[in-house]
N, C-alpha and C. Protein backbone atom coordinates (compact mmCIF):
# COMPACT_ATOMS: atom_id res chain seq x y z
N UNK A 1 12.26 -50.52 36.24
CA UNK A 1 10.83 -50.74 36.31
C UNK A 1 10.09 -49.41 36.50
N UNK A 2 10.97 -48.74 37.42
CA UNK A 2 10.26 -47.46 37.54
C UNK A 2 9.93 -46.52 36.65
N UNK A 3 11.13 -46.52 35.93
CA UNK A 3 11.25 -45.94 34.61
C UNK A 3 10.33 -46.29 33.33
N UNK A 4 9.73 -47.07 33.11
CA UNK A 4 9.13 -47.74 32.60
C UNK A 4 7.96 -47.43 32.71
N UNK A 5 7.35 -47.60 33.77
CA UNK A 5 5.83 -46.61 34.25
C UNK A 5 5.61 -45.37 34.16
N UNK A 6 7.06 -44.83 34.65
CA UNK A 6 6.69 -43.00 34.33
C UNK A 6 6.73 -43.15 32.49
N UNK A 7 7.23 -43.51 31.94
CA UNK A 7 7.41 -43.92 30.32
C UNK A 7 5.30 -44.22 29.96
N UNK A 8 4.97 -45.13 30.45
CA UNK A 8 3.76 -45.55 30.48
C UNK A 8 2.79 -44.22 30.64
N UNK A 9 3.12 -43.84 32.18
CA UNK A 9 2.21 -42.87 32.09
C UNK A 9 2.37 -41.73 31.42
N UNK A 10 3.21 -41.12 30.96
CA UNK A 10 3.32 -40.13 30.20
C UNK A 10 2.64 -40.67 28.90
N UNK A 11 2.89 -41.64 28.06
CA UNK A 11 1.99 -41.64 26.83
C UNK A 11 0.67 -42.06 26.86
N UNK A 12 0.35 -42.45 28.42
CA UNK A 12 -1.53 -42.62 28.33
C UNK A 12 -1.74 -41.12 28.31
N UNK A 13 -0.86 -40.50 29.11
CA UNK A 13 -1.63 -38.69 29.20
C UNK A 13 -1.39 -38.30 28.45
N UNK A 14 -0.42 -38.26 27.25
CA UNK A 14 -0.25 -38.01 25.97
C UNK A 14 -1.38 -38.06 24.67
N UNK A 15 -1.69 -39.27 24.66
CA UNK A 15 -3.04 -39.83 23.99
C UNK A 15 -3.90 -39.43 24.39
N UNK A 16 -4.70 -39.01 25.77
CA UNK A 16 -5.84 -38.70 25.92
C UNK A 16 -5.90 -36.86 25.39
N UNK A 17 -5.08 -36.59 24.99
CA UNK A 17 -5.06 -34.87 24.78
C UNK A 17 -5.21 -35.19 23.12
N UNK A 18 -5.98 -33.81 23.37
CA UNK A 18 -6.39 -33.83 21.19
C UNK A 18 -5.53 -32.81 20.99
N UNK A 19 -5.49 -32.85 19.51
CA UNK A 19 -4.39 -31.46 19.28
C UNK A 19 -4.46 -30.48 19.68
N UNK A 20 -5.83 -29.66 19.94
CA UNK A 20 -5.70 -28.61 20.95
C UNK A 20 -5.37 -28.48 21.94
N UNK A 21 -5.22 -29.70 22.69
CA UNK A 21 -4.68 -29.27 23.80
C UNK A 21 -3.14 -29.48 23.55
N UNK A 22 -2.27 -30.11 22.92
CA UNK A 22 -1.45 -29.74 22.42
C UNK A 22 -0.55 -28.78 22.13
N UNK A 23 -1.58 -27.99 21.42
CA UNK A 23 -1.07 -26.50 21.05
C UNK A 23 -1.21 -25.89 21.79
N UNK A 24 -2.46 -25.69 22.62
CA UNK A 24 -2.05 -25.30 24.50
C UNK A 24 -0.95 -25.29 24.79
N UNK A 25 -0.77 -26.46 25.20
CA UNK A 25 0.71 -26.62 25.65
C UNK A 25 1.94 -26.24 25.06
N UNK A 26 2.27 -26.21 23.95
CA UNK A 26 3.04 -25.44 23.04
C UNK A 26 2.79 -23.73 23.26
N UNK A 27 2.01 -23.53 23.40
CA UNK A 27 1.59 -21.91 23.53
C UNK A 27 1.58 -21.33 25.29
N UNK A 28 1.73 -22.09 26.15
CA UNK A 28 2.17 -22.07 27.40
C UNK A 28 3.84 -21.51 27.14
N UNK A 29 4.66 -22.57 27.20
CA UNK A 29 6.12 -22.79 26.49
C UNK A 29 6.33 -21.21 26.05
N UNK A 30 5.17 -21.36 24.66
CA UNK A 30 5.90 -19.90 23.62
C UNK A 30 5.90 -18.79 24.56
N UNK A 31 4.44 -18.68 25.52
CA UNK A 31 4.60 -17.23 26.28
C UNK A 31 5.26 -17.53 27.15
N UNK A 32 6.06 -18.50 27.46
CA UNK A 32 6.90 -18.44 28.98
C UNK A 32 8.13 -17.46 28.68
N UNK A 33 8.71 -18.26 26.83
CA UNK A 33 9.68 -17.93 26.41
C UNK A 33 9.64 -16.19 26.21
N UNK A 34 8.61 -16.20 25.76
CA UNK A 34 8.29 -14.47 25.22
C UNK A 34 8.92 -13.58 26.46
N UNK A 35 7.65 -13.87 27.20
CA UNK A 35 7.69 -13.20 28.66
C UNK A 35 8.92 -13.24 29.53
N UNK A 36 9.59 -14.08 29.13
CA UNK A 36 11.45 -14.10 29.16
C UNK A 36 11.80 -13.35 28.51
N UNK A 37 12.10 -13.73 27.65
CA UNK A 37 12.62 -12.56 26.88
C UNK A 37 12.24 -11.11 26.75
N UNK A 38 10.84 -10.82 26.84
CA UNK A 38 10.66 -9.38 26.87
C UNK A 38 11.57 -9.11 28.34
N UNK A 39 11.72 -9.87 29.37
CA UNK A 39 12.12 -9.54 31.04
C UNK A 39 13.62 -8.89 30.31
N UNK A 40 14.37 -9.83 29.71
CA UNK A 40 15.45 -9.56 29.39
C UNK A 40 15.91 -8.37 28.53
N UNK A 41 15.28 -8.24 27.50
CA UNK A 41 15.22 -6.78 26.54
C UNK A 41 14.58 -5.95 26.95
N UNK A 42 14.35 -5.82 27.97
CA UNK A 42 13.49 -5.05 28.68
C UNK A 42 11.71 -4.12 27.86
N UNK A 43 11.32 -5.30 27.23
CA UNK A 43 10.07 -5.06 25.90
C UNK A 43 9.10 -5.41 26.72
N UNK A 44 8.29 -4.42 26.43
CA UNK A 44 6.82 -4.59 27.61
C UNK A 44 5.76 -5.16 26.56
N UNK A 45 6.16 -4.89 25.60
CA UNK A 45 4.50 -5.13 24.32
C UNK A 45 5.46 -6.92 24.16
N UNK A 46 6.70 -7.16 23.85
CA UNK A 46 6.65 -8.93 23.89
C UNK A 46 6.38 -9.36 25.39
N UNK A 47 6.69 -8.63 26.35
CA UNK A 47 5.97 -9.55 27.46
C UNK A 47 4.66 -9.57 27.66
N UNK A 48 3.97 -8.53 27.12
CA UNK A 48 2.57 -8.41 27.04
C UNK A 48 2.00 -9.63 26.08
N UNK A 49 2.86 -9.82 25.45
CA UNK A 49 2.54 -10.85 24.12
C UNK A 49 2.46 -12.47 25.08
N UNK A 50 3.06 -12.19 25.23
CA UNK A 50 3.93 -14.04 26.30
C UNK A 50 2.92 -14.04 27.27
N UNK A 51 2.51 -13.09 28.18
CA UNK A 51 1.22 -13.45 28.68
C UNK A 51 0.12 -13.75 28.36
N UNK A 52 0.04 -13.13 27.13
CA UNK A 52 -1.26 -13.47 26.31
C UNK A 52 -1.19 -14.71 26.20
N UNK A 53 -0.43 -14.96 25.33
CA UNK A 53 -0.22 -16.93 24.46
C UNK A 53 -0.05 -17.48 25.56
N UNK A 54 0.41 -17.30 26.72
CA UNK A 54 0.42 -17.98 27.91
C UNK A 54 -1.38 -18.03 28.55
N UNK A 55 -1.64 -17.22 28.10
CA UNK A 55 -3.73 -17.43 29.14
C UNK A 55 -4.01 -18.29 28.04
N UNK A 56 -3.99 -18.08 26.49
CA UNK A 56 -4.66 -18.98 25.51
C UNK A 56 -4.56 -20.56 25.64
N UNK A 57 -3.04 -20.79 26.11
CA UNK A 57 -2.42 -21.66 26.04
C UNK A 57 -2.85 -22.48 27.19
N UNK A 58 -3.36 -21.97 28.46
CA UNK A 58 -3.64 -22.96 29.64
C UNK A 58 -4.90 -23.00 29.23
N UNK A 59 -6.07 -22.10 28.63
CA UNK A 59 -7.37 -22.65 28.40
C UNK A 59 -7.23 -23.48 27.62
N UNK A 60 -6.86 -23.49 26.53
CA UNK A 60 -6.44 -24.64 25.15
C UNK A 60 -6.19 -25.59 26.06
N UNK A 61 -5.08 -25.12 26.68
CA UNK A 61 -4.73 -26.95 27.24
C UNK A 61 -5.80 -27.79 28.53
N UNK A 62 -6.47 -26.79 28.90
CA UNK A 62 -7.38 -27.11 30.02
C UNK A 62 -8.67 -27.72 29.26
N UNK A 63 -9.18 -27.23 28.11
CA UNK A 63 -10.49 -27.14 27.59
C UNK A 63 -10.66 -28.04 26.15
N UNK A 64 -9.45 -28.07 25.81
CA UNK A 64 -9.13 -28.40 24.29
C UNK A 64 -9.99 -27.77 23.15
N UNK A 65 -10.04 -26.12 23.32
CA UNK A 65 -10.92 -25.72 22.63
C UNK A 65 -9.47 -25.33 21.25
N UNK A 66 -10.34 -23.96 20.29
CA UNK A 66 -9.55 -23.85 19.33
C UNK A 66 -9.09 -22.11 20.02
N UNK A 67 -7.77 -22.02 19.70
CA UNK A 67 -7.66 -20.56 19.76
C UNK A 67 -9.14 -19.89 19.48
N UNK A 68 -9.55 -19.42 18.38
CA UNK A 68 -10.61 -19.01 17.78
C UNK A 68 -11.38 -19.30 18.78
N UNK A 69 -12.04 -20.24 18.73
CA UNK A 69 -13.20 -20.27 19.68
C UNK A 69 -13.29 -19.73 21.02
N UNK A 70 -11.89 -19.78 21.86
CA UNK A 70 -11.46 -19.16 23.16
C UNK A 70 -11.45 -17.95 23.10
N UNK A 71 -11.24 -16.99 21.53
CA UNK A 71 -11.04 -15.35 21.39
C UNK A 71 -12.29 -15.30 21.57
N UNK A 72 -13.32 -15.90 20.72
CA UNK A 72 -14.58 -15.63 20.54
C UNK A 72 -15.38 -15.76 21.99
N UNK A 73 -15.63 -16.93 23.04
CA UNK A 73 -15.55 -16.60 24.35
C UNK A 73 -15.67 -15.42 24.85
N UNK A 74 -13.67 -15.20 24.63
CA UNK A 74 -13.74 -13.86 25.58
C UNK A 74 -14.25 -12.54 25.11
N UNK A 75 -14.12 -12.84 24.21
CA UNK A 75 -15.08 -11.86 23.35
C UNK A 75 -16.16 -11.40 23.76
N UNK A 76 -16.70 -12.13 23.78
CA UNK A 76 -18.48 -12.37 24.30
C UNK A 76 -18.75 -12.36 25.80
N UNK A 77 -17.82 -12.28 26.39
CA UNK A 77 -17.83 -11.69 28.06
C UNK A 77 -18.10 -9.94 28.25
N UNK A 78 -18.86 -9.98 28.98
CA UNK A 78 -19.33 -8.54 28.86
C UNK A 78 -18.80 -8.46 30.44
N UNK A 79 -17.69 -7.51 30.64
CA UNK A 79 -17.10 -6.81 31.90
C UNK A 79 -17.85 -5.36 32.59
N UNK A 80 -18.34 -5.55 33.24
CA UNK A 80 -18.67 -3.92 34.40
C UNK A 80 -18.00 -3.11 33.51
């Protein structure tokens, strides 16, 4: 029975996400993997990478915006 509900709730929270957030989530994953792997080959520009797709990836998945639109955002932030 229990099993069954966690089954349940995972595909209501499934459904309520649009493909962007999706690919969020997929792009979380990719920079976890990156950022592993650069740890391991000791590569600073792929772990630099894996963090990146990792920030895109929690706004995407937080916001359900488009990549694009999130570059463009930060883009448009004007820093001190």
């Amino acid at each position: 029975m229990a099993d069954l509900l966690r089954r349940q709730s995972f595909n209501a929270m499934v459904c309520v996400m649009n493909d962007d957030q999706i690919k969020g989530a997929w792009s979380v994953i990719k920079g976890k993997a990156k950022m592993a792997w650069g740890d391991l080959t000791d590569d600073d520009v792929l772990r630099a990478e894996g963090s990146v797709d990792r920030l895109y990836g929690i706004i995407q998945r937080k916001f359900g915006d488009t990549k694009e639109v999130i570059k463009k955002k930060l883009d448009d932030v004007k820093l001190p």
